[in-house]
Protein backbone atom coordinates (compact mmCIF):
# COMPACT_ATOMS: atom_id res chain seq x y z
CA UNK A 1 -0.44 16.66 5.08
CA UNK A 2 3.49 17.58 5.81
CA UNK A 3 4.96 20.85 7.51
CA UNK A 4 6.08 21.83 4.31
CA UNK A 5 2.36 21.58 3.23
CA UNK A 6 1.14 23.24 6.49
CA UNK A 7 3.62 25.85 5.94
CA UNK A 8 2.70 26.71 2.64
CA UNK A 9 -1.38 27.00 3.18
CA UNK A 10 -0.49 29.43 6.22
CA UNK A 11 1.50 31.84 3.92
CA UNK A 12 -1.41 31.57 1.45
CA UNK A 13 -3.61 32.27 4.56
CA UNK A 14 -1.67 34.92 6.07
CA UNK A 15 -1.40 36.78 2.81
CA UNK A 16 -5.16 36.87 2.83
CA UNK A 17 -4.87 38.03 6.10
CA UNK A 18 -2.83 40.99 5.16
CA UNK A 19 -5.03 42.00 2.66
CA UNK A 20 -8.13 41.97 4.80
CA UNK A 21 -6.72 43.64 8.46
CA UNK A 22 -4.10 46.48 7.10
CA UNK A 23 -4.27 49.01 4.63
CA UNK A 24 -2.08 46.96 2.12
CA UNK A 25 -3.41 45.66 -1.20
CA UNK A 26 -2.35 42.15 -1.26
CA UNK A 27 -2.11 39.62 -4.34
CA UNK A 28 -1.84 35.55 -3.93
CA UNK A 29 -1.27 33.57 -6.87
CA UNK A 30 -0.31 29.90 -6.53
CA UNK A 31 0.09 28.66 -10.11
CA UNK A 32 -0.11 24.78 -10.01
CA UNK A 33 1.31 24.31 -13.27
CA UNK A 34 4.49 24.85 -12.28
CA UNK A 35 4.28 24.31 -8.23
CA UNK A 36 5.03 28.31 -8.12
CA UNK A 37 3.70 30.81 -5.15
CA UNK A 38 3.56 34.39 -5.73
CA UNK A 39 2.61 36.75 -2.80
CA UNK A 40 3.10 40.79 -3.79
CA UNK A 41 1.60 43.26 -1.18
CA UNK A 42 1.17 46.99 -2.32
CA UNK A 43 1.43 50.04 -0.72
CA UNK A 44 -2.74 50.14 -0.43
CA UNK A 45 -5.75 48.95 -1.93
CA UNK A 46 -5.58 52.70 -3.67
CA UNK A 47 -2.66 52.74 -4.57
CA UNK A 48 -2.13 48.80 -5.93
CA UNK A 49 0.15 49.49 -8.46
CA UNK A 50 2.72 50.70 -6.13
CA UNK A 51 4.66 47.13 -5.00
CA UNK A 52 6.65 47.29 -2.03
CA UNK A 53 6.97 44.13 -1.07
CA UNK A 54 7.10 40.03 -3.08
CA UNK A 55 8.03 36.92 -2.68
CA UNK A 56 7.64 34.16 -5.02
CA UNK A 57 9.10 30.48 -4.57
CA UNK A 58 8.53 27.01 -5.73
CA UNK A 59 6.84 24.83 -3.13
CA UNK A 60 8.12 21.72 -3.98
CA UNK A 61 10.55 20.34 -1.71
CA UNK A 62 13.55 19.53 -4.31
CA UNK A 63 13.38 23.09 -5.76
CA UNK A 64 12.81 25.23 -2.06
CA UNK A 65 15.91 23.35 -1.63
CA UNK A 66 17.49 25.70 -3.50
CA UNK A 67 16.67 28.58 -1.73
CA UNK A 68 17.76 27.09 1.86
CA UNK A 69 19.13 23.87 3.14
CA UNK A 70 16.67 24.21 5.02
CA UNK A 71 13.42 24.30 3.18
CA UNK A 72 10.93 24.56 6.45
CA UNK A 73 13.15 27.22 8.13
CA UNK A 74 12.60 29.54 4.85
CA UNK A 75 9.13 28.97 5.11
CA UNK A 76 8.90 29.69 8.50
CA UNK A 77 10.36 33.28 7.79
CA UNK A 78 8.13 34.07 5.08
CA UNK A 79 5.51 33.30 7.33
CA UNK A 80 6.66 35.26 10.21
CA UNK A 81 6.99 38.29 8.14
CA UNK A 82 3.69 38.14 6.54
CA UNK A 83 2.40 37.57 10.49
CA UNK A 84 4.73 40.38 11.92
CA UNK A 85 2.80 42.82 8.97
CA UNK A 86 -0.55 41.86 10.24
CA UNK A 87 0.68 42.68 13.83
CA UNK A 88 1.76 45.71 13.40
CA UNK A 89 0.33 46.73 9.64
CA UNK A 90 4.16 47.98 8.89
CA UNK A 91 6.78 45.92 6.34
CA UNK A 92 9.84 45.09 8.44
CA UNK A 93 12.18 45.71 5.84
CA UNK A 94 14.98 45.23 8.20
CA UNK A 95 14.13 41.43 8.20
CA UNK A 96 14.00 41.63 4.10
CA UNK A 97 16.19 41.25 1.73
CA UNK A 98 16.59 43.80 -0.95
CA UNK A 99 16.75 43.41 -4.06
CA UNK A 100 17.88 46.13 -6.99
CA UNK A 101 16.90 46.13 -10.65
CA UNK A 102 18.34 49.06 -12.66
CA UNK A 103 15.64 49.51 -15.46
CA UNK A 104 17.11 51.06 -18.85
CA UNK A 105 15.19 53.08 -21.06
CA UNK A 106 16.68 53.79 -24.66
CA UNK A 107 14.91 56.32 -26.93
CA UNK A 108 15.73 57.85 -30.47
């Protein structure tokens, strides 16, 4: 087993983690088909449909490539974001990157 490999089972791990020590709801998908993680935490297991908080990637090496030159370095941060949530059951959005959608609704 690589780092990259390492890497990737403590994210799965962590997200767990999250889910079972802080009041956030907490899904973890890994969908093999396509080499794809998904981790989305909610704002509690309540209140699950509220997201505030994803991250999905590819976990092959080629395509995390794309996200970073360095592939282990992003990994490392998602990591110790998920751990830094578990430490002190808070999202440190300042260490997150945001990003908008503007949803359009049309009706007649």
């Amino acid at each position: 087993m690589n780092e990259q490999d390492k890497l990737i089972i403590e994210i799965m791990q962590l997200g767990y983690l999250v889910q079972r020590y802080t009041d956030y709801c907490v899904f973890v998908t890994f969908s093999g088909h396509v080499d794809q993680l998904e981790i989305n935490i909610r704002k509690s297991k309540e209140n699950w449909q509220t997201e505030v908080l994803k991250t999905e990637f590819y976990t092959e090496y080629e395509k995390l490539a794309r996200y970073d030159k360095n592939p282990l370095a992003f990994l490392e941060a998602k990591r110790n974001i998920l751990a830094q949530i578990i430490k002190e059951n808070n999202i440190p959005y300042e260490e997150c990157d945001v990003e908008q959608y503007v949803v359009s609704e049309y009706s007649f």
